[in-house]
Protein backbone atom coordinates (compact mmCIF):
# COMPACT_ATOMS: atom_id res chain seq x y z
CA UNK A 1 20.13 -15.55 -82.30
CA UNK A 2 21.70 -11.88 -82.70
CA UNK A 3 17.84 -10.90 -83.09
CA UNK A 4 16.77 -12.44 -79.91
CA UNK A 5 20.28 -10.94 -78.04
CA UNK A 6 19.08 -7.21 -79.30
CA UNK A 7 15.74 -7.69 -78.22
CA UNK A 8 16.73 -8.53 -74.28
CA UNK A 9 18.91 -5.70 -74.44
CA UNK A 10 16.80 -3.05 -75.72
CA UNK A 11 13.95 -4.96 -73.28
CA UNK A 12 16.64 -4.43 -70.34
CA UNK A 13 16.73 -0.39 -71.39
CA UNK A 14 13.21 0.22 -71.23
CA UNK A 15 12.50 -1.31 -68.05
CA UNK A 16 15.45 0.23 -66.56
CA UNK A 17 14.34 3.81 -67.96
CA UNK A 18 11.05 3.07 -66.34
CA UNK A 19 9.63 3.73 -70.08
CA UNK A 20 7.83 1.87 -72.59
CA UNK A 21 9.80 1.86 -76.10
CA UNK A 22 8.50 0.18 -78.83
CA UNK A 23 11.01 -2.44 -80.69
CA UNK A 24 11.38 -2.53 -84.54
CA UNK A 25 12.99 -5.81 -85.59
CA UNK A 26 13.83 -6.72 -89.10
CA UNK A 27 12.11 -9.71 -90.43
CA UNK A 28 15.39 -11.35 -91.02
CA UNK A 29 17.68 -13.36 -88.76
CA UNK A 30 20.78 -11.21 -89.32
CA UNK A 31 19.66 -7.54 -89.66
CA UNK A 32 20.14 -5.51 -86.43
CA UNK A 33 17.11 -4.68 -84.50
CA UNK A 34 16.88 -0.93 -83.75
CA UNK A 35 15.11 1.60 -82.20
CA UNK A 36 13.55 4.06 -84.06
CA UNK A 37 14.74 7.88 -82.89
CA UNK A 38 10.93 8.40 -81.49
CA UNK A 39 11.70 5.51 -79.32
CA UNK A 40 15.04 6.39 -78.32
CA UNK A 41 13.53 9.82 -77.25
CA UNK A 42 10.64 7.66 -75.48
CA UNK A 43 13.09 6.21 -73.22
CA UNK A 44 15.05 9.60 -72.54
CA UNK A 45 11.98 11.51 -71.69
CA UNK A 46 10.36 8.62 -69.42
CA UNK A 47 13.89 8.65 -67.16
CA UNK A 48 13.32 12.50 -66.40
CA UNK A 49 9.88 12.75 -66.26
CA UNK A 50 9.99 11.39 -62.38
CA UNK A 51 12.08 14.50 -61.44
CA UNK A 52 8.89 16.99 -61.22
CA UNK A 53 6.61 14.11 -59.83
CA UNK A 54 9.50 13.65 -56.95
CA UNK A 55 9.39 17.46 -56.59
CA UNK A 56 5.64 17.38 -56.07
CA UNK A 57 5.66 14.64 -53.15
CA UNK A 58 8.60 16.51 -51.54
CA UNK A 59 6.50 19.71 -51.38
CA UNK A 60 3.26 17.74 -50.19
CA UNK A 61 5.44 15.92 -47.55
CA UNK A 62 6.71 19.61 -46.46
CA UNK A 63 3.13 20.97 -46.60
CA UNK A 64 2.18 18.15 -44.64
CA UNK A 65 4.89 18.57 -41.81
CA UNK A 66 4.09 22.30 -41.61
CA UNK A 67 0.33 21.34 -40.94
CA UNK A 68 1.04 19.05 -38.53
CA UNK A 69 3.21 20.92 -36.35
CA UNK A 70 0.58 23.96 -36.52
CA UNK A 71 -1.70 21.40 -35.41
CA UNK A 72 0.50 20.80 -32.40
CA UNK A 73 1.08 24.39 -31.87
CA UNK A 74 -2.86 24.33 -31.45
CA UNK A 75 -3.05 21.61 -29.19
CA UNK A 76 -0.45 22.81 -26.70
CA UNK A 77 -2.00 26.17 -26.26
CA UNK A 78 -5.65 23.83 -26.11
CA UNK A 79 -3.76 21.87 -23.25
CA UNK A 80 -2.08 25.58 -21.53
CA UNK A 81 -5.64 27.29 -21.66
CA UNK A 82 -6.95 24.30 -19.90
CA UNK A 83 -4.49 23.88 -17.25
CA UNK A 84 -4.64 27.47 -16.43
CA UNK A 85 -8.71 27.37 -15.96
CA UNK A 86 -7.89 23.76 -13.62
CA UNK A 87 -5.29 25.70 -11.56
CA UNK A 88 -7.95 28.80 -11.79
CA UNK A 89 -11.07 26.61 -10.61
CA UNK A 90 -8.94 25.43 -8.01
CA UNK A 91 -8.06 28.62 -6.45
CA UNK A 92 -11.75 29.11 -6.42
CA UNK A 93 -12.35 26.10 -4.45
CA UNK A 94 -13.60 23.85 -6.82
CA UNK A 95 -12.29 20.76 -5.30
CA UNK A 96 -14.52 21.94 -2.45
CA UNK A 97 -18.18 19.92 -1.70
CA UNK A 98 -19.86 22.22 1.00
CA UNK A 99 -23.03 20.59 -0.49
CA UNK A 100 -26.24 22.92 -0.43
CA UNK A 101 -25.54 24.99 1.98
CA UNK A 102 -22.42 27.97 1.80
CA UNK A 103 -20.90 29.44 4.83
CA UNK A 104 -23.01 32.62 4.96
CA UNK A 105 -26.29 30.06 5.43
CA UNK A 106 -24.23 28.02 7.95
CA UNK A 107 -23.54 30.85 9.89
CA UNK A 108 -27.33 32.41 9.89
CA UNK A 109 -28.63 28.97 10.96
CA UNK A 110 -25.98 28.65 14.01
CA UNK A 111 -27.17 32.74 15.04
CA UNK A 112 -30.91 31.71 14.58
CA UNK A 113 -30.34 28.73 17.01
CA UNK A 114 -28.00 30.52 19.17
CA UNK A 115 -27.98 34.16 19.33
CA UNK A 116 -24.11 35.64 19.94
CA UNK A 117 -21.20 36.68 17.72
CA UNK A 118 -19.66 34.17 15.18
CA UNK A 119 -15.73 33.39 16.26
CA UNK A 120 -14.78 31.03 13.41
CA UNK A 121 -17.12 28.60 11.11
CA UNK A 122 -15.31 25.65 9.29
CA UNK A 123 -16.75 23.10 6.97
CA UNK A 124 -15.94 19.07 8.05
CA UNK A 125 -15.02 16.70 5.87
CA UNK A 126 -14.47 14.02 7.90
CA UNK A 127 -17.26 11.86 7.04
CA UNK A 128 -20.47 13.28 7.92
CA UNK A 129 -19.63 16.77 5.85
CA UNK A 130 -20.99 19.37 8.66
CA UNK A 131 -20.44 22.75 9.02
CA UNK A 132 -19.76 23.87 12.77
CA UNK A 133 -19.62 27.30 13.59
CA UNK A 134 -18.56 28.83 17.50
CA UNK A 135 -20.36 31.66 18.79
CA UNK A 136 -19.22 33.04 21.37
CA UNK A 137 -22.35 34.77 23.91
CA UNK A 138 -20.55 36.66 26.85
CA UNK A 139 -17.17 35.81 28.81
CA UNK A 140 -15.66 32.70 28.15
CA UNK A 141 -18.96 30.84 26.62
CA UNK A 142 -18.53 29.30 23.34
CA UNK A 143 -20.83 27.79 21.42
CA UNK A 144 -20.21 24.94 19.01
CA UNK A 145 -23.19 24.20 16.65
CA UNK A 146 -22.74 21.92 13.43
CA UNK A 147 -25.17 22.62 10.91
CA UNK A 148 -25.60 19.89 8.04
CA UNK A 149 -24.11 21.05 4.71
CA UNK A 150 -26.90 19.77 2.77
CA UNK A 151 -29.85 20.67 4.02
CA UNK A 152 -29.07 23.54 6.87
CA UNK A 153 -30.68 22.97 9.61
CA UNK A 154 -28.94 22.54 13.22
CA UNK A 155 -28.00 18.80 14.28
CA UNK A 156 -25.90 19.04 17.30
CA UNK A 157 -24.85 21.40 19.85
CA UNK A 158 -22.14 21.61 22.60
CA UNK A 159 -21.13 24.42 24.88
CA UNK A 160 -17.75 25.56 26.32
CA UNK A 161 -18.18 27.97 29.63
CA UNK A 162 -14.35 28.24 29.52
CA UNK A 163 -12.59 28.81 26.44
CA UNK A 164 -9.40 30.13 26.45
CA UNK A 165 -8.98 33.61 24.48
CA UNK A 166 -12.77 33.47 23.96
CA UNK A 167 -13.23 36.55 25.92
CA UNK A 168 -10.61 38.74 23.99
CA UNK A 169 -11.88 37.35 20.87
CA UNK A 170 -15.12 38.23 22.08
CA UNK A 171 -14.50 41.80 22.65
CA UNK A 172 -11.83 42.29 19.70
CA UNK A 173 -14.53 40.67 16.84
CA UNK A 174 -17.48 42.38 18.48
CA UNK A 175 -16.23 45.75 17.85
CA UNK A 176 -14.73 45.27 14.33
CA UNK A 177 -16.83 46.70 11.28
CA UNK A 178 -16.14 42.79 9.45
CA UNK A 179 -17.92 40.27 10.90
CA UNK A 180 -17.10 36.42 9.52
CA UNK A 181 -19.59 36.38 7.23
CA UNK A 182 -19.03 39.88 5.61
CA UNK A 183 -15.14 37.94 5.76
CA UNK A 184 -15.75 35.37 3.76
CA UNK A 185 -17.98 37.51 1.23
CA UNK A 186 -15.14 38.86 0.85
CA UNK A 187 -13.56 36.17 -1.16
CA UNK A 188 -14.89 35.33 -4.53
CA UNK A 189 -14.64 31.58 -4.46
CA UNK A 190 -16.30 28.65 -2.40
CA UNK A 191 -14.93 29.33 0.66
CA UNK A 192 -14.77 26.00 3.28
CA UNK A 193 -13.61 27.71 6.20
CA UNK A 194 -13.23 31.38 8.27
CA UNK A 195 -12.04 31.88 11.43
CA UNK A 196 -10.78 34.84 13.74
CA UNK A 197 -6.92 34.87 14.61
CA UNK A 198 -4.18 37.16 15.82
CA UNK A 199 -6.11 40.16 15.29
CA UNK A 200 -7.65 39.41 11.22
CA UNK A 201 -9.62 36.99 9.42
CA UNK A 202 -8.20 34.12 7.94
CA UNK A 203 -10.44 32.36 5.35
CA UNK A 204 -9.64 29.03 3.41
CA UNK A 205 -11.06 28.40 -0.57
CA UNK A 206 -9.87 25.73 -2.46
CA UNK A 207 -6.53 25.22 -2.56
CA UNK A 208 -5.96 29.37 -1.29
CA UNK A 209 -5.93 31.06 2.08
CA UNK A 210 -6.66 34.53 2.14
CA UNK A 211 -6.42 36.94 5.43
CA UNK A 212 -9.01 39.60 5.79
CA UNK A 213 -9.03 42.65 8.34
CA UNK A 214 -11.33 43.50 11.01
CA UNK A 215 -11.72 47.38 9.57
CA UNK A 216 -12.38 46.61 5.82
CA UNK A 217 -13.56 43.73 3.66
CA UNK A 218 -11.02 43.65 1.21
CA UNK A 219 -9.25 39.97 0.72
CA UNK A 220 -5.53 39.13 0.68
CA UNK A 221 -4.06 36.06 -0.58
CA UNK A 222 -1.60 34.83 1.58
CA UNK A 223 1.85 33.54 -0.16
């Protein structure tokens, strides 16, 4: 009985150590059973050798978290860079569909239909996704000629023989050294729109408007 008391004890140690000890037990029924010294060291040695495997994982689980959060640091500046060339692309007109045909080739089409001086040209996107231009011929005579925007030629005309301002317009556009298409030339993006107003360009791209003036072809973005 004492024998089999000693052994659950000693059994209890090792398992609570989180060692293995060997047990030496007498042969007879009333001797103590004892651990030999190697054994007792066994069970010493397998309670602290955890402490540098617990160091190890806490210095993975560091290394880890410092990966991770310069993984994050990447994918922020992934997701800034993008956003900036979105918000860039924009400003460039990029949400703009003038199909095959660009406002310079609008323009040329309306002045080889209809010979005069461009006043405004201004891409519709209401449905059937025409350009129509105004040129303006002598007086108060406007022209309005829509162009398709995907394959250029002329599809519709209409003429005004008394526009307001068309004659002032006239005269101010026709002696300006920027015409409306060296206007919207000047803007490097896909511009949808350029018209004459209160004495300058004003041309529309994307999500911008610009202003350009009559004696120079140099672009400025308004706001």
């Amino acid at each position: 009985m004492k024998r089999n008391a000693v052994i659950a004890a000693l059994t209890a140690v090792a398992v609570i150590g989180g060692g293995a000890a060997a047990v030496a037990v007498s042969s007879g029924d009333d001797a103590p059973a004892t651990a030999s010294p190697a054994d007792r060291v066994s069970l010493v040695s397998g309670q602290e050798s955890t402490a540098p495997a617990d160091r190890d994982d806490d210095q993975d689980d560091d290394g880890d978290d410092q990966r991770d959060a310069k993984d994050d640091d990447r994918d922020d500046r992934r997701d800034d860079a993008k956003d900036d060339q979105d918000d860039q692309r924009d400003d460039k007109g990029a949400a703009a569909d003038p199909g095959n045909v660009t406002v310079a080739q609008a323009i040329a089409a309306a002045l080889n239909h209809t010979s005069g001086t461009v006043l405004s040209a201004d891409l519709d996107d209401d449905g059937d996704r025409r350009w129509e231009v105004e040129v303006a011929t002598g007086g108060s005579t406007v022209h309005e000629i829509e162009v398709d925007s995907t394959t250029g030629k002329v599809v519709r005309t209409e003429t005004d023989r008394d526009e307001d301002d068309a004659a002032a317009e006239l005269k101010a556009v026709q002696g300006a050294k920027v015409s409306a298409r060296d206007a919207a030339a000047a803007v490097d993006a896909t511009v949808t729109s350029v018209e004459f107003d209160d004495g300058h360009w004003e041309v529309e791209a994307g999500e911008a408007d610009w202003t350009v003036p009559l004696d120079t072809p140099r672009a400025s973005r308004e706001g």
